[in-house]
Protein backbone atom coordinates (compact mmCIF):
# COMPACT_ATOMS: atom_id res chain seq x y z
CA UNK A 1 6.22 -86.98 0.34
CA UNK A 2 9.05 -88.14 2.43
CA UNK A 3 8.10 -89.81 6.05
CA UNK A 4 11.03 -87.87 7.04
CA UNK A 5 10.94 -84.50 8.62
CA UNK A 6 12.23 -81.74 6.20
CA UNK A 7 14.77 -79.47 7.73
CA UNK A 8 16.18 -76.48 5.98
CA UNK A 9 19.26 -74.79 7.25
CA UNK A 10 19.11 -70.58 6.63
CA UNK A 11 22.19 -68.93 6.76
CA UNK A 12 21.77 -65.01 5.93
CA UNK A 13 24.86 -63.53 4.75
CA UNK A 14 26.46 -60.33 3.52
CA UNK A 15 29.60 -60.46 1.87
CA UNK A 16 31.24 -63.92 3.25
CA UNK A 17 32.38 -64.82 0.43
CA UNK A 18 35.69 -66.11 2.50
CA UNK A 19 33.37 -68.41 4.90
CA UNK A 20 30.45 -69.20 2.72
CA UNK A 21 31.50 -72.01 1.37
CA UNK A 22 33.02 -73.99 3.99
CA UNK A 23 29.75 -73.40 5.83
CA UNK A 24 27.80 -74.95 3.40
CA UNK A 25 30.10 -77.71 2.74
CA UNK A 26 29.70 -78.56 6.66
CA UNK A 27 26.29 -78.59 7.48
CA UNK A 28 25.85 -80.18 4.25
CA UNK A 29 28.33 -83.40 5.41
CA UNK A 30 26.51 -82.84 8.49
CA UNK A 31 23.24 -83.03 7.59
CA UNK A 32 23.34 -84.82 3.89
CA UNK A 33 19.26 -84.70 3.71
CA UNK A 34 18.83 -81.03 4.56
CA UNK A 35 17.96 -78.20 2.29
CA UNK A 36 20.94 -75.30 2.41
CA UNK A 37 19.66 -72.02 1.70
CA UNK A 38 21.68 -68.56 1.37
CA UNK A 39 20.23 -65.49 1.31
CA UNK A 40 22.43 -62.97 -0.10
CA UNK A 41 21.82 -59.61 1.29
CA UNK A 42 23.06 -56.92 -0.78
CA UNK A 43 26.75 -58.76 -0.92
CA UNK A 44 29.59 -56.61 -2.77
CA UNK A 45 32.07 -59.82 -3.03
CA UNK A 46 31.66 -63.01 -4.67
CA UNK A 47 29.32 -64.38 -1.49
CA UNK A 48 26.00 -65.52 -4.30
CA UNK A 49 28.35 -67.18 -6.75
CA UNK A 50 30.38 -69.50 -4.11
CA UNK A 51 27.51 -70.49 -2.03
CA UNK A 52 26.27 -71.69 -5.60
CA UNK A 53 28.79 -73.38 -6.39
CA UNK A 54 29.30 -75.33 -2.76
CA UNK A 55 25.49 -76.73 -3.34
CA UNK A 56 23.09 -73.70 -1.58
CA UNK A 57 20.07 -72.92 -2.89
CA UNK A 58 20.67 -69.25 -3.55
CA UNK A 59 18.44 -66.12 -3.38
CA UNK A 60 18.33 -62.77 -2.45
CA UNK A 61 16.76 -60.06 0.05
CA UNK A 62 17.67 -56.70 -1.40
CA UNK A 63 16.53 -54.84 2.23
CA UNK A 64 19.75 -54.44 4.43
CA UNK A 65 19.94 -56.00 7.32
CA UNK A 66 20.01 -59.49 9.09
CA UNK A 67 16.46 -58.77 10.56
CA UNK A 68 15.23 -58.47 6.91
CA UNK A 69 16.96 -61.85 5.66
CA UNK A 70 15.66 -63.73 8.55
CA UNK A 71 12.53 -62.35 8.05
CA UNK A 72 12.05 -63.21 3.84
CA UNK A 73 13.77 -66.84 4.69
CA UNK A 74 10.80 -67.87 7.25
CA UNK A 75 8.02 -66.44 4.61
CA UNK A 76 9.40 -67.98 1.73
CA UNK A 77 10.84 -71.57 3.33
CA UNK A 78 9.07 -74.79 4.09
CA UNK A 79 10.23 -77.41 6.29
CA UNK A 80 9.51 -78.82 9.49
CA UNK A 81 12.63 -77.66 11.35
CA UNK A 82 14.58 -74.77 10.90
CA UNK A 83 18.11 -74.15 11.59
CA UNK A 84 19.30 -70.67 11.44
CA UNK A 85 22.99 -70.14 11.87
CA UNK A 86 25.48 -67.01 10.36
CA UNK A 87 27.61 -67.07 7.42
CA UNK A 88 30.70 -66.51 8.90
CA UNK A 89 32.16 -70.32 9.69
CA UNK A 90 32.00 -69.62 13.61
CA UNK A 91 29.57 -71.67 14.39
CA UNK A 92 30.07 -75.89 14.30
CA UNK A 93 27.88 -77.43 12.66
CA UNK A 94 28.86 -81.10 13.74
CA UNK A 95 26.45 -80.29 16.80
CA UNK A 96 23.78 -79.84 14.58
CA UNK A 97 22.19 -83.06 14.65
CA UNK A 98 22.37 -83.16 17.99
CA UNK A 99 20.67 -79.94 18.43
CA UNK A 100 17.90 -81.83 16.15
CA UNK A 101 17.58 -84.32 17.55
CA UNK A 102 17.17 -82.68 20.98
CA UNK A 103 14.45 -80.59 19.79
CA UNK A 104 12.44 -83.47 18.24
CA UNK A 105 12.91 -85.81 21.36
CA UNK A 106 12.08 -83.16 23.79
CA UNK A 107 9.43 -81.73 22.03
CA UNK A 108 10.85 -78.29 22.36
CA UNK A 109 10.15 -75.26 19.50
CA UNK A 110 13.49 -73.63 20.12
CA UNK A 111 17.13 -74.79 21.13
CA UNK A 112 20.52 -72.04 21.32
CA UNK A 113 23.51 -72.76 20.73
CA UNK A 114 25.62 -71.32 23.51
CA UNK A 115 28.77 -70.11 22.45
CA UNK A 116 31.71 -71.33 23.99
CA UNK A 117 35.14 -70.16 22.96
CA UNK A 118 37.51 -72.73 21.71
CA UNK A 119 41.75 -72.21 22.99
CA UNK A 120 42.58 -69.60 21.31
CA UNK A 121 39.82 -67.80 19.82
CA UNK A 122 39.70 -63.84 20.51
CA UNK A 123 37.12 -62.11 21.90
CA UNK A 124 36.39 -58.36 21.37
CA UNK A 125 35.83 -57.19 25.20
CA UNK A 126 32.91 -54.98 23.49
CA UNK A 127 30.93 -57.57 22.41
CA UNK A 128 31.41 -59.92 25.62
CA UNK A 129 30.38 -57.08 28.15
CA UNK A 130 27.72 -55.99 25.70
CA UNK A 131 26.35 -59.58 25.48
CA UNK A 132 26.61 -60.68 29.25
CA UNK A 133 24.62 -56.65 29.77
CA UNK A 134 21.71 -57.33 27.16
CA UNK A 135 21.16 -61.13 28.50
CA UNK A 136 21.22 -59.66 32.14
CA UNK A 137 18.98 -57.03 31.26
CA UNK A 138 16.45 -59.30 29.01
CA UNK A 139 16.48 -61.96 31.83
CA UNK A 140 15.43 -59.53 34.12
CA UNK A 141 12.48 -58.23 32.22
CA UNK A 142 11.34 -61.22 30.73
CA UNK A 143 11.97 -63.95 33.41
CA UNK A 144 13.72 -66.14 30.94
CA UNK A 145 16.59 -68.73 31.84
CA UNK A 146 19.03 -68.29 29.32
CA UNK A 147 23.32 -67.67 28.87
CA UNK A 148 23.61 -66.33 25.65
CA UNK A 149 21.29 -64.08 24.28
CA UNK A 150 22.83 -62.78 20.56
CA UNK A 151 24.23 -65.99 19.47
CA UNK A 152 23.32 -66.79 15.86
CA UNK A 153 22.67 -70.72 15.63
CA UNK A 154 19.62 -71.73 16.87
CA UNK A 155 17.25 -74.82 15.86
CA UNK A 156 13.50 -73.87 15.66
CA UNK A 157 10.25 -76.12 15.07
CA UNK A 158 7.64 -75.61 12.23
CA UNK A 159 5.29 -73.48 14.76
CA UNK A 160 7.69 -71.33 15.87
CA UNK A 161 9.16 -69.79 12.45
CA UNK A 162 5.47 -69.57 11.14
CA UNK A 163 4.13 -67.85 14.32
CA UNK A 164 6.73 -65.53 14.14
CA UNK A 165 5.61 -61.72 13.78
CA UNK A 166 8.96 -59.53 13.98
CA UNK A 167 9.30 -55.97 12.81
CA UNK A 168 13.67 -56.23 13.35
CA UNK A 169 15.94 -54.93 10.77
CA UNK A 170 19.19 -55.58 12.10
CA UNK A 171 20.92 -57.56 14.73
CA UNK A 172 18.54 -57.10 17.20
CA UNK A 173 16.57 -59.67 15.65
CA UNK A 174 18.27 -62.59 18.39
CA UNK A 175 16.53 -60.54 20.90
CA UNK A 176 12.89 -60.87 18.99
CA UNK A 177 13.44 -64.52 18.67
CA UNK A 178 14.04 -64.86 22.40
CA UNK A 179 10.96 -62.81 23.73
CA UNK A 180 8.68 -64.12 21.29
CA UNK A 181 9.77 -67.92 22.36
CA UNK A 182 9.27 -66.50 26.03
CA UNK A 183 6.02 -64.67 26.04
CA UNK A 184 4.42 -67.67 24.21
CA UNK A 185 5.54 -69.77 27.06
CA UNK A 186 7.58 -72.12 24.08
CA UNK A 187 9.50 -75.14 25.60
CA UNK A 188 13.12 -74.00 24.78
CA UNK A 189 16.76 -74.98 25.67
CA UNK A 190 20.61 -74.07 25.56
CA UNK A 191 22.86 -76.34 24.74
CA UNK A 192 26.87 -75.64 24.50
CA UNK A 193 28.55 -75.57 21.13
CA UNK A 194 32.31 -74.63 20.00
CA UNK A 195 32.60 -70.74 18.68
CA UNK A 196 36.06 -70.30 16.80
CA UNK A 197 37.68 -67.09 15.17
CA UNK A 198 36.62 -65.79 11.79
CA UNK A 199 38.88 -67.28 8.74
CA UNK A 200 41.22 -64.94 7.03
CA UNK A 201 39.37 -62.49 4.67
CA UNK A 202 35.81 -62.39 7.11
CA UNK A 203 35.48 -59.39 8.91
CA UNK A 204 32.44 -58.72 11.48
CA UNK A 205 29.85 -56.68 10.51
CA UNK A 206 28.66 -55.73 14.00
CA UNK A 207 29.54 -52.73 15.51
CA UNK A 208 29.63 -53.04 19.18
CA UNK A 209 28.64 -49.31 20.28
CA UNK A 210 25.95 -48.74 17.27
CA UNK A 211 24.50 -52.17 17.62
CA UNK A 212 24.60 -52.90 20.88
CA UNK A 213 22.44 -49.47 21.17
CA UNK A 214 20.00 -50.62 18.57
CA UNK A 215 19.70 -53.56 20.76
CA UNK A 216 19.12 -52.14 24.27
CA UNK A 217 16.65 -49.72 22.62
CA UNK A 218 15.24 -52.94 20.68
CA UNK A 219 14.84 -54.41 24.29
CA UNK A 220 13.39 -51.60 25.89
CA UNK A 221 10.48 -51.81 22.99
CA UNK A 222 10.03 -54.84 23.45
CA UNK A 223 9.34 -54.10 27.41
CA UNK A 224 6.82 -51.21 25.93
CA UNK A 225 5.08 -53.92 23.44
CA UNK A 226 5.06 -56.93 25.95
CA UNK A 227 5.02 -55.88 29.56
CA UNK A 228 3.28 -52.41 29.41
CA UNK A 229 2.66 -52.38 32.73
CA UNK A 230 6.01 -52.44 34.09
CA UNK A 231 7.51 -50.07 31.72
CA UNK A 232 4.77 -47.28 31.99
CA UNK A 233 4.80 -47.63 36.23
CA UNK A 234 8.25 -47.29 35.76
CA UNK A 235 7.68 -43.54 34.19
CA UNK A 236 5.18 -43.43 36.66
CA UNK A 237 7.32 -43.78 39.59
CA UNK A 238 10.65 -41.47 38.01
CA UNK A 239 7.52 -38.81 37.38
CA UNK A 240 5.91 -38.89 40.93
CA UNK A 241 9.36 -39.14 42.24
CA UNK A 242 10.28 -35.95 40.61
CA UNK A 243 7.14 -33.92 41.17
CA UNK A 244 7.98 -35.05 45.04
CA UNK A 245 11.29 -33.51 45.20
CA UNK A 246 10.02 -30.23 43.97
CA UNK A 247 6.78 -29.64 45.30
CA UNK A 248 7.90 -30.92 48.85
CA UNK A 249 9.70 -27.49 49.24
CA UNK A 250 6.71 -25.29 48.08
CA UNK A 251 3.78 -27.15 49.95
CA UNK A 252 5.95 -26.69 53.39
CA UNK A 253 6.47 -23.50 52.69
CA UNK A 254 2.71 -23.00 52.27
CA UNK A 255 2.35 -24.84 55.44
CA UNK A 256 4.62 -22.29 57.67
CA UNK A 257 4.02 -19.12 55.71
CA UNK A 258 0.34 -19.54 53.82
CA UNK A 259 1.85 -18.56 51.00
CA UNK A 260 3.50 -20.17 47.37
CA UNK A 261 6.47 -17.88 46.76
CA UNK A 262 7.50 -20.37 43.40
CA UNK A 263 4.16 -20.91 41.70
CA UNK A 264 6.00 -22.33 38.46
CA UNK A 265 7.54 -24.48 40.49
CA UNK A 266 4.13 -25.84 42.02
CA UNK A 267 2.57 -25.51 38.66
CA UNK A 268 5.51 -27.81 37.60
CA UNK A 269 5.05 -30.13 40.13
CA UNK A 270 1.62 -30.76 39.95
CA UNK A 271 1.63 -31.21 35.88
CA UNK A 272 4.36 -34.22 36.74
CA UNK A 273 2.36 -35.81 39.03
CA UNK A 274 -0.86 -35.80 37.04
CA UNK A 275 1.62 -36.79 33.94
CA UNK A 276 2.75 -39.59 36.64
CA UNK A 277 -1.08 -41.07 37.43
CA UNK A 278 -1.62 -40.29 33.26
CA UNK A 279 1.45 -43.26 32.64
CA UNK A 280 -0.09 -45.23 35.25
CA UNK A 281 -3.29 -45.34 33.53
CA UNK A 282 -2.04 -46.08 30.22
CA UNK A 283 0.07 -49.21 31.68
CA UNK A 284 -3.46 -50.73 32.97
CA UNK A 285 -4.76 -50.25 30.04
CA UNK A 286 -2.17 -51.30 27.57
CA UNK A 287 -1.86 -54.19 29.71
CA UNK A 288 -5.58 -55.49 29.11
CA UNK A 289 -4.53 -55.13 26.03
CA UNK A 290 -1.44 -56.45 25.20
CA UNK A 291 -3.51 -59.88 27.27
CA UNK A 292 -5.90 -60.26 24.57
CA UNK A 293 -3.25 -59.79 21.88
CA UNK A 294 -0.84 -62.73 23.82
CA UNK A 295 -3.92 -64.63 23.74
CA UNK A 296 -4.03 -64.85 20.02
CA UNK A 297 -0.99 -64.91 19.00
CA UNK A 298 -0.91 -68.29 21.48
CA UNK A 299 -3.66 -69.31 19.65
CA UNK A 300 -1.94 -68.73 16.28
CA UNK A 301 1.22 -70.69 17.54
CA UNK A 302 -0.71 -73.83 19.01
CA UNK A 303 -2.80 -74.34 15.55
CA UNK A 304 -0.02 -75.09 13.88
CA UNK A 305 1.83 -78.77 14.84
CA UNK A 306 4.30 -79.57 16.96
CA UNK A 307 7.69 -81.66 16.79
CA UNK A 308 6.65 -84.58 18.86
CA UNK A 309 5.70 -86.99 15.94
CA UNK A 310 8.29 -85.47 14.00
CA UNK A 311 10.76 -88.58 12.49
CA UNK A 312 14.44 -87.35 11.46
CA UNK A 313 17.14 -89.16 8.80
């Protein structure tokens, strides 16, 4: 075996066949000892043939979605770094080694590439706002430092790809590998790197209302999954705050008058506050819980070795 560290660059795709091949061409004059593998998911163009042809190793993942392709390349690959990064020739991949080599002398299991926009390159408005909302909103819950939550080029150790238990289908699979890096308390960093237009004949397959939904509703799972506690006192608190503003009426009432003119409306508020203190319960619980279940999957991630020792071409 080699005494250098294998690294295997996974770019998912779905009918590129207009970028394909001048991705592979470029990571592969970039990195000349890495392994270039395409996964061709479901492709209606000429996207398996041309990433052939430019020198990828070539297979397929007949389950739509990017979640799905992600999720059959870190089963079937082996190497000792990973870099994942999209089909569609927006990414550079000149900064890959430096993203390596970052990862390997810091002894970190995951670094981003933050996308910044090179003069000239448009934006969809969509996708900005709905990026800047989703990293706001996943920074909030999850405490994590972070710029650019969706982008698609990210370098990732040994231990993190094979530690990695996701259940995403689509897109929302940037926001998986972000929490999972997070709750595992990973060593991780965000380093800037050039984002350019799409070439001629490339055309986005994101939708920004659909998947930006499937995200936020992706995020708010996670929440569930991850930080019980603070998503079920959350229901607590809208449910005790609603019981409040109808049964404040009736028990005054009953107060002045000794009677309860509305019983519905008392019966009402009463089943929302017991609903309230039910959610309450459940977060305690599902928090115990969701502890024990952190504390093996930590133990799952630390068996396996880290990039410290790790010696690149």
């Amino acid at each position: 075996m080699s005494e250098f560290a294998r690294i295997a660059v996974l770019i998912p795709c779905h009918n590129e066949e207009a970028a394909i091949a001048k991705v592979v061409t470029d990571f592969n004059a970039a990195l000349p000892d890495a392994d270039i593998y395409v996964y061709d998911n479901n492709s209606k163009d000429n996207t398996n043939e041309v990433a052939r042809a430019a020198g990828a190793i070539v297979r397929n993942e007949m389950r739509q979605g990017k979640g799905n392709a992600v999720r059959r390349m870190f089963a079937d690959v082996e190497a000792d770094i990973y870099i994942l990064v999209d089909g569609d020739d927006t990414y550079d991949a000149t900064t890959a080694p430096l993203l390596t080599r970052k990862l390997v002398d810091d002894g970190l299991d995951v670094v981003s590439g933050r996308r910044i926009a090179v003069a000239g390159t448009i934006h969809r408005v969509g996708h900005v706002f709905g990026n800047r909302l989703l990293t706001g909103l996943t920074v909030l819950m999850f405490r994590v430092k972070l710029l650019d939550l969706l982008t698609g080029y990210r370098v990732m150790s040994r231990r993190f790809v094979k530690s990695f238990p996701f259940t995403a289908e689509g897109f929302s699979i940037e926001t998986e590998l972000t929490v999972h890096a997070v709750r595992l308390l990973m060593p991780m960093a965000e380093v800037n790197t050039r984002y350019k237009e799409r070439p001629r004949g490339s055309v986005s397959k994101l939708n920004t209302w659909r998947d930006g939904v499937r995200i936020l509703f992706a995020i708010v799972g996670l929440v569930r999954e991850e930080r019980p506690l603070v998503f079920f006192t959350a229901i607590f608190a809208v449910l005790m705050l609603l019981s409040l503003v109808l049964g404040t009426p009736v028990v005054l009432e009953y107060l002045k008058t000794g009677l309860v003119p509305r019983l519905p409306t008392a019966v009402l508020s009463t089943g929302l506050m017991l609903l309230a203190f039910f959610s309450l319960a459940s977060g305690l619980i599902l928090d115990t819980v969701t502890r024990g279940r952190w504390e093996l999957k930590r133990l799952a991630y630390l068996a396996i070795e880290g990039p410290h020792d790790l010696k690149l071409p």
